[in-house]
Protein backbone atom coordinates (compact mmCIF):
# COMPACT_ATOMS: atom_id res chain seq x y z
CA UNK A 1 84.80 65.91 37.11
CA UNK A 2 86.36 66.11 33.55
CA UNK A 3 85.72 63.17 31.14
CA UNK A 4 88.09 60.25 31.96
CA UNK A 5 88.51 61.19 35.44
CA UNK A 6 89.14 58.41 38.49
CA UNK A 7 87.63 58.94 41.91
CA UNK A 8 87.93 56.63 44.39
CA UNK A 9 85.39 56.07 47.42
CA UNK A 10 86.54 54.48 50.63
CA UNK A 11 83.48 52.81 52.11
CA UNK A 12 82.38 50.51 55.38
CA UNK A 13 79.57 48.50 56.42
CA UNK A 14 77.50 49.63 59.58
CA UNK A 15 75.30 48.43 61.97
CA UNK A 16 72.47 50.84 63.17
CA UNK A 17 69.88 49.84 66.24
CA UNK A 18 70.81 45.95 65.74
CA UNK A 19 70.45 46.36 61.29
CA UNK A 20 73.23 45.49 58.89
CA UNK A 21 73.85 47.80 56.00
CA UNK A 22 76.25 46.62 53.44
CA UNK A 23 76.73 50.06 52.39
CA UNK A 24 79.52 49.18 50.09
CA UNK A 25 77.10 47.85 47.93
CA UNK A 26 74.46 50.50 47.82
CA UNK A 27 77.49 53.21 47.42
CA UNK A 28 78.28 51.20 44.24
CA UNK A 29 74.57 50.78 42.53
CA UNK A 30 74.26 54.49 43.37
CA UNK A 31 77.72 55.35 41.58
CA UNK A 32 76.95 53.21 38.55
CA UNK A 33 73.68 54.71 38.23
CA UNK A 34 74.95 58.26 38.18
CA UNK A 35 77.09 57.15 35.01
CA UNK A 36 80.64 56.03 36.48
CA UNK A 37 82.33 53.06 35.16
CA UNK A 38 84.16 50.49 37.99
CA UNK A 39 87.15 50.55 37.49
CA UNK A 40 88.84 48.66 40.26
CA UNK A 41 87.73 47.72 43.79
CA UNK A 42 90.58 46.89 46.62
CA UNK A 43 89.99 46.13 50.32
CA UNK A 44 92.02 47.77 53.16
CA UNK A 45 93.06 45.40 56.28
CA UNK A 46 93.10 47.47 59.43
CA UNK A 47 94.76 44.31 61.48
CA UNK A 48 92.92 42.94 64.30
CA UNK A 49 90.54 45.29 66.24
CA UNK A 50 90.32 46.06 70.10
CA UNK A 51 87.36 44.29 70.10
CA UNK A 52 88.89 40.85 69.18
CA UNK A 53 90.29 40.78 72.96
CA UNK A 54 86.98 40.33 73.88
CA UNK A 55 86.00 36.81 72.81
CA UNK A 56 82.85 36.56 75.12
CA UNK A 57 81.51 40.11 73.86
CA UNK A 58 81.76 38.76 70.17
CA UNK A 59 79.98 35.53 71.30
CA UNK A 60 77.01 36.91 73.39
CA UNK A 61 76.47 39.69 70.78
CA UNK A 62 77.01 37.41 67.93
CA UNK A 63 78.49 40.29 65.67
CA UNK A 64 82.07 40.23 64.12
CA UNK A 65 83.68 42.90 64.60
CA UNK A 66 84.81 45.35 61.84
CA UNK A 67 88.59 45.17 60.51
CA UNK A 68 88.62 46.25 57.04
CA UNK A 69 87.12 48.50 53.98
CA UNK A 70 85.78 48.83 50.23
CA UNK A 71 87.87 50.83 48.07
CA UNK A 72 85.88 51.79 45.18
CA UNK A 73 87.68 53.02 42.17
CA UNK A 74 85.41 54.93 39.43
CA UNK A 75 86.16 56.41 35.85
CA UNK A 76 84.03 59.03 34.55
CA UNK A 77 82.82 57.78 31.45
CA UNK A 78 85.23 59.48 28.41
C-alpha cells in the first residue's frame, strides 16, 4: 500500500467448540502492530437474525446470537 493509504477490514466475533473469540480485537492489535494508524471504526447492523425466532434455543444455549460487525478503518502511516 502507498504511504497515506486507507484500508478498511470488516470483522466478526466467533464462537469455536463452545470458545468466544472477540476477533475484532485481535484483528486490531495485529493491524496496529504492523504500523497502521486507526483511523475510524463503524459497526454494521444486519437487523434481527433467524435465530431470534427461537427464544428457547437462545435460552438453553445461553448464547446471543450474532447481528452485527466491526468495521475497521486503517491509514498507512504517511
Amino acid at each position: 500500500m502507498k504511504r497515506g493509504a486507507f484500508a478498511v477490514w470488516c470483522i466478526n466475533d466467533f464462537r469455536k467448540r463452545g470458545k468466544f473469540y472477540p476477533y475484532h480485537v485481535d484483528t486490531m492489535n495485529l493491524l496496529n502492530a504492523a504500523g497502521f494508524v486507526t483511523h475510524d471504526i463503524f459497526v454494521t447492523d444486519f437487523g434481527r437474525t433467524f435465530r431470534s425466532a427461537f427464544v428457547n434455543q437462545i435460552v438453553e444455549q445461553q448464547i446471543l446470537p450474532k447481528r452485527h460487525e466491526y468495521g475497521w478503518v486503517m491509514r498507512k502511516p504517511v
